[in-house]
C-alpha atoms as a PDB file:
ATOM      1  CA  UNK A   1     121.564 106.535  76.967  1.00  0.00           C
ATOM      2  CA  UNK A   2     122.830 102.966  76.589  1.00  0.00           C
ATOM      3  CA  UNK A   3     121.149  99.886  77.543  1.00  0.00           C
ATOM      4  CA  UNK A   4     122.595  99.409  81.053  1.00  0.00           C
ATOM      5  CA  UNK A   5     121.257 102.713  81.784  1.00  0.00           C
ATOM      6  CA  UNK A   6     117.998 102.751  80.393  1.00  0.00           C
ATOM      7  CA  UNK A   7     117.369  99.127  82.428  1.00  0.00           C
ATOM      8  CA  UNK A   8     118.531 100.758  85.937  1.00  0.00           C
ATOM      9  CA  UNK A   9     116.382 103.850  85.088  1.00  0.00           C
ATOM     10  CA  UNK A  10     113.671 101.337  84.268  1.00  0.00           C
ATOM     11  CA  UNK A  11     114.289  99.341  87.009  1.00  0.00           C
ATOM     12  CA  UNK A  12     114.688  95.597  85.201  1.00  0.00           C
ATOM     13  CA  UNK A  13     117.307  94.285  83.410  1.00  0.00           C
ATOM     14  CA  UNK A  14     119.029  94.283  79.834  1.00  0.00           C
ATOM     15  CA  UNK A  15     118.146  90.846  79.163  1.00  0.00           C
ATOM     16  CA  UNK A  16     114.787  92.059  79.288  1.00  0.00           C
ATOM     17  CA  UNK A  17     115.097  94.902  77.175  1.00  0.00           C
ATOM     18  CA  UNK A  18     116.841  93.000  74.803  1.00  0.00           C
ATOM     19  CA  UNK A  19     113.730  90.532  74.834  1.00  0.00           C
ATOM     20  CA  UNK A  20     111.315  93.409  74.434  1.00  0.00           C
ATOM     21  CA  UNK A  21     113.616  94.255  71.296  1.00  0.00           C
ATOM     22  CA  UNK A  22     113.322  90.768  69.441  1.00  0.00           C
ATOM     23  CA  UNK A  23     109.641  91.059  70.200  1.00  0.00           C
ATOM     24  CA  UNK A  24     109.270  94.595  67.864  1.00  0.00           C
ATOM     25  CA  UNK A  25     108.420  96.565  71.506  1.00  0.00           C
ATOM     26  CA  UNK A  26     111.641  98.575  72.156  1.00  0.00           C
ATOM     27  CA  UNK A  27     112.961 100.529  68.975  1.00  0.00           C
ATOM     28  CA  UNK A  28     116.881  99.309  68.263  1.00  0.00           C
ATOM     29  CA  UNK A  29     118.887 101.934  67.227  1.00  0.00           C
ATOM     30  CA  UNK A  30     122.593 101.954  66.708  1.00  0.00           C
ATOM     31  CA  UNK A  31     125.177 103.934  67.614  1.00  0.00           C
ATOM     32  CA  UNK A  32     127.899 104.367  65.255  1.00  0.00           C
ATOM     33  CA  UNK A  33     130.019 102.227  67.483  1.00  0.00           C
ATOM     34  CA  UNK A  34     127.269  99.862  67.546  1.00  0.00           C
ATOM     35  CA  UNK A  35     125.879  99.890  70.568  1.00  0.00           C
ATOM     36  CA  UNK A  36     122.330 100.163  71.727  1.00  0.00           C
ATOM     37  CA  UNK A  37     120.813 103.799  72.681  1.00  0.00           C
ATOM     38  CA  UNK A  38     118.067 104.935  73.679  1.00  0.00           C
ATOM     39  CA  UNK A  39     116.006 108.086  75.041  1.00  0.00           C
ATOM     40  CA  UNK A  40     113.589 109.128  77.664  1.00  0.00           C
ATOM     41  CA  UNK A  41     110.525 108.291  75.336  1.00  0.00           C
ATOM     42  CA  UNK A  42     111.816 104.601  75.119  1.00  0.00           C
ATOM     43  CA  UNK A  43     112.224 105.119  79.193  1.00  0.00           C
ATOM     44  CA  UNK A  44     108.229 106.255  79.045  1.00  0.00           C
ATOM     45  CA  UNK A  45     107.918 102.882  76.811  1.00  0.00           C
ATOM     46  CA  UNK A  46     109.706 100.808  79.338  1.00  0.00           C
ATOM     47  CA  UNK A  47     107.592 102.174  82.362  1.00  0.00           C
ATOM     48  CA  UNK A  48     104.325 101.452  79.928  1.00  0.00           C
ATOM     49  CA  UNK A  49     105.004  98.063  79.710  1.00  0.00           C
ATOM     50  CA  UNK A  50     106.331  97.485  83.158  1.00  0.00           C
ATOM     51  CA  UNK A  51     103.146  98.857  84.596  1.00  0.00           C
ATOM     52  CA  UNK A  52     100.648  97.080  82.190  1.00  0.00           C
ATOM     53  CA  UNK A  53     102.594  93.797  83.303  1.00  0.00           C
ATOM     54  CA  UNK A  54     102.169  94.284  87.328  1.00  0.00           C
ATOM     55  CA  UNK A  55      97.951  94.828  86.633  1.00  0.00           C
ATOM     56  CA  UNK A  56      98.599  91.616  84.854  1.00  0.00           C
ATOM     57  CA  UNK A  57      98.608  92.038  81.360  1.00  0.00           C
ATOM     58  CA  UNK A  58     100.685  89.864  78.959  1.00  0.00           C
ATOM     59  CA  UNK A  59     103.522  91.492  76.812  1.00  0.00           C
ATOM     60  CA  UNK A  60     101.670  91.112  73.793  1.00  0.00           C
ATOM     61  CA  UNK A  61      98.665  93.107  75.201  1.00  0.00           C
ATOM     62  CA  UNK A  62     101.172  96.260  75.946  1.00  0.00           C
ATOM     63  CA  UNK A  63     101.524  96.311  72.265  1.00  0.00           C
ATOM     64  CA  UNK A  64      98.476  99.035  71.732  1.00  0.00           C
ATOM     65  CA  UNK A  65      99.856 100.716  74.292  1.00  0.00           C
ATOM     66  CA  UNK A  66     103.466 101.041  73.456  1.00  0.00           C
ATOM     67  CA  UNK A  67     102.552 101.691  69.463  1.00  0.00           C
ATOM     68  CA  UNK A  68     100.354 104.287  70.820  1.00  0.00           C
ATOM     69  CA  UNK A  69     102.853 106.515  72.847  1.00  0.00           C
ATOM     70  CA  UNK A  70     105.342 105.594  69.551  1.00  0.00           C
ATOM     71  CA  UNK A  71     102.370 107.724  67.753  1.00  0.00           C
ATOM     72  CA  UNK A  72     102.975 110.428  69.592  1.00  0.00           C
ATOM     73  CA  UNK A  73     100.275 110.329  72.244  1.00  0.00           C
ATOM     74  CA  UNK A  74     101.259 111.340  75.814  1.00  0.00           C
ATOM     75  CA  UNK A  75      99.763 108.742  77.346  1.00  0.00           C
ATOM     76  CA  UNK A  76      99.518 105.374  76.145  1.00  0.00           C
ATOM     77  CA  UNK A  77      95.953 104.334  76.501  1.00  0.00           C
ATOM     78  CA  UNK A  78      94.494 107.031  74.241  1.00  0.00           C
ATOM     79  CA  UNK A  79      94.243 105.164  71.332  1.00  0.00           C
ATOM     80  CA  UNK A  80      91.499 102.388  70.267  1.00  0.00           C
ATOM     81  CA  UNK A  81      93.648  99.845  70.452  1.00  0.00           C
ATOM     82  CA  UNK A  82      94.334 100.282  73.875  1.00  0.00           C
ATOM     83  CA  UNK A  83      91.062 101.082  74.749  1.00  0.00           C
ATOM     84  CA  UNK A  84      90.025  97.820  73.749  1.00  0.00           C
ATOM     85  CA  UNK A  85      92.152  95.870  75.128  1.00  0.00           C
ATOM     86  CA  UNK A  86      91.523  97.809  78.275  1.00  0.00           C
ATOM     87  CA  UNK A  87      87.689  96.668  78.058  1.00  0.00           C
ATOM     88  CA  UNK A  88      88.673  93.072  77.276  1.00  0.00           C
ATOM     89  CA  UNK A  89      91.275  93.162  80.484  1.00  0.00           C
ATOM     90  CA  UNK A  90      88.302  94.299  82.557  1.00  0.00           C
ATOM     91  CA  UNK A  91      85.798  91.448  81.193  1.00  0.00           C
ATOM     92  CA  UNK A  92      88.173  88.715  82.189  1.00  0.00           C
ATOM     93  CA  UNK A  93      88.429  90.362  85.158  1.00  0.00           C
ATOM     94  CA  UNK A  94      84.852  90.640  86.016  1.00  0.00           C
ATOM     95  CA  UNK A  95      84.783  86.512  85.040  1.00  0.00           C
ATOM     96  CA  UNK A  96      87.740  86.093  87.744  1.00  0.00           C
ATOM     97  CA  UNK A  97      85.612  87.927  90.116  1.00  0.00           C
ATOM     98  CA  UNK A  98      82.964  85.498  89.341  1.00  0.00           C
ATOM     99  CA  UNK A  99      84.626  82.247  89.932  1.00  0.00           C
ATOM    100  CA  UNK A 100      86.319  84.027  93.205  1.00  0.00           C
ATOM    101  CA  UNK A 101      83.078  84.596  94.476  1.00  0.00           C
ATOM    102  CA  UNK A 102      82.085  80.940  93.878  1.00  0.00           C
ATOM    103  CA  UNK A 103      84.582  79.671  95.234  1.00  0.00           C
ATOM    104  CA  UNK A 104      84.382  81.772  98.465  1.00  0.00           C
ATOM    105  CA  UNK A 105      80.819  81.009  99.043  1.00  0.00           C
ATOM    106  CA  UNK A 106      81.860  76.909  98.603  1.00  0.00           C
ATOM    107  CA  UNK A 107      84.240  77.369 100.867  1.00  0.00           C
ATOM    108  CA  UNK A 108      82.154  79.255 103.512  1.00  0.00           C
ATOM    109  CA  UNK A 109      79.262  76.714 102.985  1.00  0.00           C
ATOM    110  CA  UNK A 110      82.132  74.287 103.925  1.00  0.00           C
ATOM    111  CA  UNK A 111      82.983  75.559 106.803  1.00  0.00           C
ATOM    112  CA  UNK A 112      79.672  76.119 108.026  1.00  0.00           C
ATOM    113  CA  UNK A 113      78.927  72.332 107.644  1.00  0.00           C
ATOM    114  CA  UNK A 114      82.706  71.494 108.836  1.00  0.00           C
ATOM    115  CA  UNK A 115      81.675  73.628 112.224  1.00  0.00           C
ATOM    116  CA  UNK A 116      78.598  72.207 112.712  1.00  0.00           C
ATOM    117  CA  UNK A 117      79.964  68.220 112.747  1.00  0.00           C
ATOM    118  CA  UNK A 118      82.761  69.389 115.127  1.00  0.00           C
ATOM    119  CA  UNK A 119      80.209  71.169 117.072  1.00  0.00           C
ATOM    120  CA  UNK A 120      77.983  67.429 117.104  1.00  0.00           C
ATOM    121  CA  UNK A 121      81.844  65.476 118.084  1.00  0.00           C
ATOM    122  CA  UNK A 122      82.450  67.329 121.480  1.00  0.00           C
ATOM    123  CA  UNK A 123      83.691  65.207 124.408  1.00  0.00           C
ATOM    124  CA  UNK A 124      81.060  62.303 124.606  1.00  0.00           C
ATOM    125  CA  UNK A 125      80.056  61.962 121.272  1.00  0.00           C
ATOM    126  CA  UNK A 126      80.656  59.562 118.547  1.00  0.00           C
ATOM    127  CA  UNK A 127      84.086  59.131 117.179  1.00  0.00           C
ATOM    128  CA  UNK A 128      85.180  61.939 114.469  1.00  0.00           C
ATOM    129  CA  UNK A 129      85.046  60.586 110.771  1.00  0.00           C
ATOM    130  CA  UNK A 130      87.374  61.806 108.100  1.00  0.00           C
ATOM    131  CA  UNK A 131      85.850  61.506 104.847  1.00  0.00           C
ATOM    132  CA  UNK A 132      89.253  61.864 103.081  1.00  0.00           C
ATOM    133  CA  UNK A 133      90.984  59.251 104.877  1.00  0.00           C
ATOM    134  CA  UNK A 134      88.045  56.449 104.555  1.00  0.00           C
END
């Protein structure tokens, strides 16, 4: 298949497959007439990628993955390579966890004092303060 086909089939763009080219990702084979083709593994390689990206990896971590299924394996993530990147993916996520669940219990402590002073300014009271504003 040529390039336009490959990117609707894929369901992104040539530019991009022409970027995953230059960056050694996508194989780029010739026709005789010179144009760009391609098969349904490089399809399989496209949908690796593509999928990797949207659980937020970076292009250069598909790179295990995509040499991988190039290797012959049916999947792409049965290889050491991707296995370890797949354990690295999950410690950053565990530190983003983390700070998310600092953050949420700063913000709830927050609140909790933010309720509290509006609670003390009903009708009657003392005039609100706004920290922020001096």
């Amino acid at each position: 298949m040529r390039i336009g086909e490959l990117a609707e089939r894929a369901g992104t763009t040539t530019r991009t497959l022409r970027y995953y080219e230059s960056r050694g990702l996508l194989p780029a084979r010739r026709a005789v007439n010179g144009y760009r083709t391609y098969d349904e593994s490089d399809l399989r390689l496209i949908q690796q990628i593509r999928t990797l990206q949207d659980f937020g990896f970076d292009l250069e971590e598909t790179r295990p993955f995509v040499e991988c299924l190039r290797a012959g394996h049916p999947a792409g993530d049965a290889c050491p390579g991707s296995l370890a990147v797949y354990r690295r993916k999950l410690g950053e996520l565990d530190e983003l966890i983390e700070q998310l669940r600092a953050v949420r219990s700063e913000v709830g402590a927050q609140l909790a004092r933010a309720e509290l002073e509006a609670a003390a300014e009903l009708p009657g009271g003392p005039e609100p303060r706004c920290e922020l504003g001096g």
